[in-house]
C-alpha atoms as a PDB file:
ATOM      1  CA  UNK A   1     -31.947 -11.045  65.252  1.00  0.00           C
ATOM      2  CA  UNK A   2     -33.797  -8.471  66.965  1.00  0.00           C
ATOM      3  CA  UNK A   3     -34.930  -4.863  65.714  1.00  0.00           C
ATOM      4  CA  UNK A   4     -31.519  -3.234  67.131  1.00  0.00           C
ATOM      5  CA  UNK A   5     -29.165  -5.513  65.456  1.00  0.00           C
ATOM      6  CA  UNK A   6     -31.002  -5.020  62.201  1.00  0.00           C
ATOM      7  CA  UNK A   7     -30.808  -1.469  62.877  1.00  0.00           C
ATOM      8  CA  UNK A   8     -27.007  -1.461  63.660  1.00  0.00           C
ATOM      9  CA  UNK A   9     -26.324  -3.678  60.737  1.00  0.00           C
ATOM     10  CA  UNK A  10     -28.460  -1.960  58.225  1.00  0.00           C
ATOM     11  CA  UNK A  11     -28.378   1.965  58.962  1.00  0.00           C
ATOM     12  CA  UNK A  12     -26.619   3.066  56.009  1.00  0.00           C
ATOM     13  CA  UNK A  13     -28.889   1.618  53.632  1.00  0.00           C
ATOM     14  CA  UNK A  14     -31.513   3.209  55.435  1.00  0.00           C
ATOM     15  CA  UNK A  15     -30.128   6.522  55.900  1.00  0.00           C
ATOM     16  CA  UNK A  16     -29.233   6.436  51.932  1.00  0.00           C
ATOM     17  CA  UNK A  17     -33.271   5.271  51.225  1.00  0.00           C
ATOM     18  CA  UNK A  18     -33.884   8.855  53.695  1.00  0.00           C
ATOM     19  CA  UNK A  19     -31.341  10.985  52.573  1.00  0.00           C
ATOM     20  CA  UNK A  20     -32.861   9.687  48.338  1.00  0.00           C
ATOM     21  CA  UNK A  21     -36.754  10.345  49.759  1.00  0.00           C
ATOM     22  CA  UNK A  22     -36.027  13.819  51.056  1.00  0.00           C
ATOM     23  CA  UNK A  23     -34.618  15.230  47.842  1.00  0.00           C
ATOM     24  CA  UNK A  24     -37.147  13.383  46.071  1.00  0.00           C
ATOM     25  CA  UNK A  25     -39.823  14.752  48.256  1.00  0.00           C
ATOM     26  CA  UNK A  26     -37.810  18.444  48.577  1.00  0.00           C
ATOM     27  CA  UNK A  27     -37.644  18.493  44.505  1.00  0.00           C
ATOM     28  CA  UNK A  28     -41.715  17.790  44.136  1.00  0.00           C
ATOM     29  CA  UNK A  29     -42.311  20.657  46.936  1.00  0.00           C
ATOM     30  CA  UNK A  30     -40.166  23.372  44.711  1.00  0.00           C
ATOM     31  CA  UNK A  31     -41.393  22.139  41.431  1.00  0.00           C
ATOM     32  CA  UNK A  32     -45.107  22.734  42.579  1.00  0.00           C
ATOM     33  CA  UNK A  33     -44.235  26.394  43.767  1.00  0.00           C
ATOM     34  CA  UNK A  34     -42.775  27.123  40.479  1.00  0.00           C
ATOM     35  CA  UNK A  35     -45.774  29.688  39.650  1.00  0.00           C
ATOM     36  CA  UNK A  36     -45.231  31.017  42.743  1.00  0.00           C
ATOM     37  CA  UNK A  37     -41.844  31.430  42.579  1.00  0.00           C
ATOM     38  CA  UNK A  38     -42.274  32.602  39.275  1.00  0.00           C
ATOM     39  CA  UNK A  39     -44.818  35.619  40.060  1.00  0.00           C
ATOM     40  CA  UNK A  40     -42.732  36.885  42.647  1.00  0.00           C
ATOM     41  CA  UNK A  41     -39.456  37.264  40.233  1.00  0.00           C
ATOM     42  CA  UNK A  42     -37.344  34.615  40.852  1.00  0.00           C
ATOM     43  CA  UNK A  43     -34.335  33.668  39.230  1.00  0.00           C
ATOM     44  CA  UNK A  44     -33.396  30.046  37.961  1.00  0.00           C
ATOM     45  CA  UNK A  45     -29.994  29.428  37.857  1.00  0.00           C
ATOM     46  CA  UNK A  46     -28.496  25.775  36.395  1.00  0.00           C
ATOM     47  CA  UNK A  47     -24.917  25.379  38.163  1.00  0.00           C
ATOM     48  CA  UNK A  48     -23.888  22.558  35.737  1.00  0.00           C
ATOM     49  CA  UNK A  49     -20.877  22.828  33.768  1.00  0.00           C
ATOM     50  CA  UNK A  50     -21.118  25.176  30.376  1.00  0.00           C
ATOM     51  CA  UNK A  51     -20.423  22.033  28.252  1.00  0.00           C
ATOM     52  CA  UNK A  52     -23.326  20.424  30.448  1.00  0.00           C
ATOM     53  CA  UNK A  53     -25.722  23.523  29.982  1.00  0.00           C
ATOM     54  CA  UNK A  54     -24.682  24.138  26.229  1.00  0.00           C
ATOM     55  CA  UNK A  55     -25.688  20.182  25.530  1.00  0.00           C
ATOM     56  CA  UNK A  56     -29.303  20.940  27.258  1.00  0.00           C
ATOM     57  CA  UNK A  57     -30.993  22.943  29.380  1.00  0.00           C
ATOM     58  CA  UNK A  58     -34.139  24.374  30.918  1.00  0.00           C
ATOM     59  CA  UNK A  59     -35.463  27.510  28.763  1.00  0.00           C
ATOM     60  CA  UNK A  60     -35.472  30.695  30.793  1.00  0.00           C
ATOM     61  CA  UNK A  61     -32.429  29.372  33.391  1.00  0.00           C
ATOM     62  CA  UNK A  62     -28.954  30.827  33.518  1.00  0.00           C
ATOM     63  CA  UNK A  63     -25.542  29.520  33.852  1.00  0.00           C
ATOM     64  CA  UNK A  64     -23.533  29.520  36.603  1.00  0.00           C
ATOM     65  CA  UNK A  65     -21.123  26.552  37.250  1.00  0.00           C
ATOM     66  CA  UNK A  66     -21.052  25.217  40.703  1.00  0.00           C
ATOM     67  CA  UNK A  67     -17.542  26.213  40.788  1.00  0.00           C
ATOM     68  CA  UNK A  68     -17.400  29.734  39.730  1.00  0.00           C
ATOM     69  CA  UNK A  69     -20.769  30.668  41.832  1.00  0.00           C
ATOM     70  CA  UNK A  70     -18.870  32.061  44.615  1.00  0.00           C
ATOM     71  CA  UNK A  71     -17.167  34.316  42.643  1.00  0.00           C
ATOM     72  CA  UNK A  72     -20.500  35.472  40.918  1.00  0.00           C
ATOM     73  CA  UNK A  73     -22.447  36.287  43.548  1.00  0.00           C
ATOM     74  CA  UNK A  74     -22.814  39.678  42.794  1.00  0.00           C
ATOM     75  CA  UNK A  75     -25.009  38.502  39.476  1.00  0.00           C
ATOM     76  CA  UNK A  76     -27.816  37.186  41.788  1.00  0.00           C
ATOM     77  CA  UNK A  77     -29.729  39.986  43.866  1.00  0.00           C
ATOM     78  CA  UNK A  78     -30.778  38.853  47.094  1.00  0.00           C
ATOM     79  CA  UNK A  79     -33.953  40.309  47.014  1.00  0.00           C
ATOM     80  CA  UNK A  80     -35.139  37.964  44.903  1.00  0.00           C
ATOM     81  CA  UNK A  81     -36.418  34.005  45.124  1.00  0.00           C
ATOM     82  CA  UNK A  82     -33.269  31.505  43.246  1.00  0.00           C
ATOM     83  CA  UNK A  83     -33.882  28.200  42.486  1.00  0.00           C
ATOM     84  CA  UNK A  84     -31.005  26.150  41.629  1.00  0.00           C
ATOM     85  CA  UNK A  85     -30.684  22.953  39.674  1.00  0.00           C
ATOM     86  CA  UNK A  86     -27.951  20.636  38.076  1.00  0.00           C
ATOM     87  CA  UNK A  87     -27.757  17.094  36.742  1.00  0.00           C
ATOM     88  CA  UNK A  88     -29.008  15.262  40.114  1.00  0.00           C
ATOM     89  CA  UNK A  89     -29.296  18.099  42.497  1.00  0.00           C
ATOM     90  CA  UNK A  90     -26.393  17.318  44.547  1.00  0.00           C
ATOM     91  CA  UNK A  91     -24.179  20.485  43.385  1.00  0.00           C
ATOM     92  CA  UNK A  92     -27.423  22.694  43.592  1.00  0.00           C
ATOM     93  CA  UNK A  93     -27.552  21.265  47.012  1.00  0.00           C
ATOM     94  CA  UNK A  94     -24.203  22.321  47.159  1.00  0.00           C
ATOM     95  CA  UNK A  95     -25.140  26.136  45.774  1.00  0.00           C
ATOM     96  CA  UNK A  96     -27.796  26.346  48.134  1.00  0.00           C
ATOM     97  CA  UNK A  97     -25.647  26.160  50.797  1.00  0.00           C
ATOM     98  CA  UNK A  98     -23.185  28.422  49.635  1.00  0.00           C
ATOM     99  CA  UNK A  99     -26.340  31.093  49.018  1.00  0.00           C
ATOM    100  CA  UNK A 100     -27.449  30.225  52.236  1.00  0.00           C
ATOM    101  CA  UNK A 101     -23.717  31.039  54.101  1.00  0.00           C
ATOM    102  CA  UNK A 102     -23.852  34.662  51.760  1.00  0.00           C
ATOM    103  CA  UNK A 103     -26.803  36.012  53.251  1.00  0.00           C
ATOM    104  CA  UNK A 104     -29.727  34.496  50.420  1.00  0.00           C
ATOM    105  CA  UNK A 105     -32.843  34.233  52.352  1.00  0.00           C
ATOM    106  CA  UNK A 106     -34.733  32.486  49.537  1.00  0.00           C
ATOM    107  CA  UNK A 107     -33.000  29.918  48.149  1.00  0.00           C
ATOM    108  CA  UNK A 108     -34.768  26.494  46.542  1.00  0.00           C
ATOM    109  CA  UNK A 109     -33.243  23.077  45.272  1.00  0.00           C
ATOM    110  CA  UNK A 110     -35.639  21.701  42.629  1.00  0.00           C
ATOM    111  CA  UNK A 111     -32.958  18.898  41.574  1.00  0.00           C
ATOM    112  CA  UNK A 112     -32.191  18.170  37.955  1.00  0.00           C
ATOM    113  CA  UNK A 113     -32.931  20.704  35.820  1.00  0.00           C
ATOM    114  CA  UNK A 114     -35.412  18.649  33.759  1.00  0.00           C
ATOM    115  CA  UNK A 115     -38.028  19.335  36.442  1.00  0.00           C
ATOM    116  CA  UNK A 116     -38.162  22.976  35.349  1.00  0.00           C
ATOM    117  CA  UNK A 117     -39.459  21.104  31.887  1.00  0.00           C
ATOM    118  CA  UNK A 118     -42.315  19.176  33.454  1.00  0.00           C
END
């Protein structure tokens, strides 16, 4: 079995293993600009479910459920740095894309919202 073959047999394994590094890698990146991000006024919003973010949650972060953020826009200025986070960082993934389509230059995925506690 040659290179190609392995390739052809095995890309979705390897595209998961890329797909898992980059948002490990992406979530290390935001967590180190924190201070940064921080200093310049930025607002940390947890897009978990209320039940989620009532069980735990990140001190300083507000709630906006993944499914209602459309409709809240207006809360988050877009003047100013957000950095979203959620159980696993696939619905803040999510967010940030939404943010992105409304116009919110500065928007960052750090991934579960633990990270904020490290």
């Amino acid at each position: 079995m040659d290179l190609l073959d392995l390739f052809q047999k095995y890309w979705p394994i390897l595209a998961l293993f890329l797909w898992l590094a980059y948002k490990w890698w992406n979530s290390k990146r935001v967590v180190a600009m924190l201070p940064e991000l921080k200093k310049n006024g930025a607002i940390f919003v947890d897009v978990r479910s209320a039940g989620e973010f009532a069980n735990a949650n990140a001190p300083g972060t507000m709630n906006i459920p993944l499914q209602d953020l459309s409709r809240r826009l207006g809360e988050l200025p877009k003047s100013s740095p957000i950095v979203l986070c959620c159980a696993s960082g696939t619905r803040s993934g999510m967010a940030k894309l939404l943010l992105k389509k409304n116009g919110y230059r500065e928007v960052y995925n750090i991934g579960t919202w633990s990270k904020f506690l490290d």
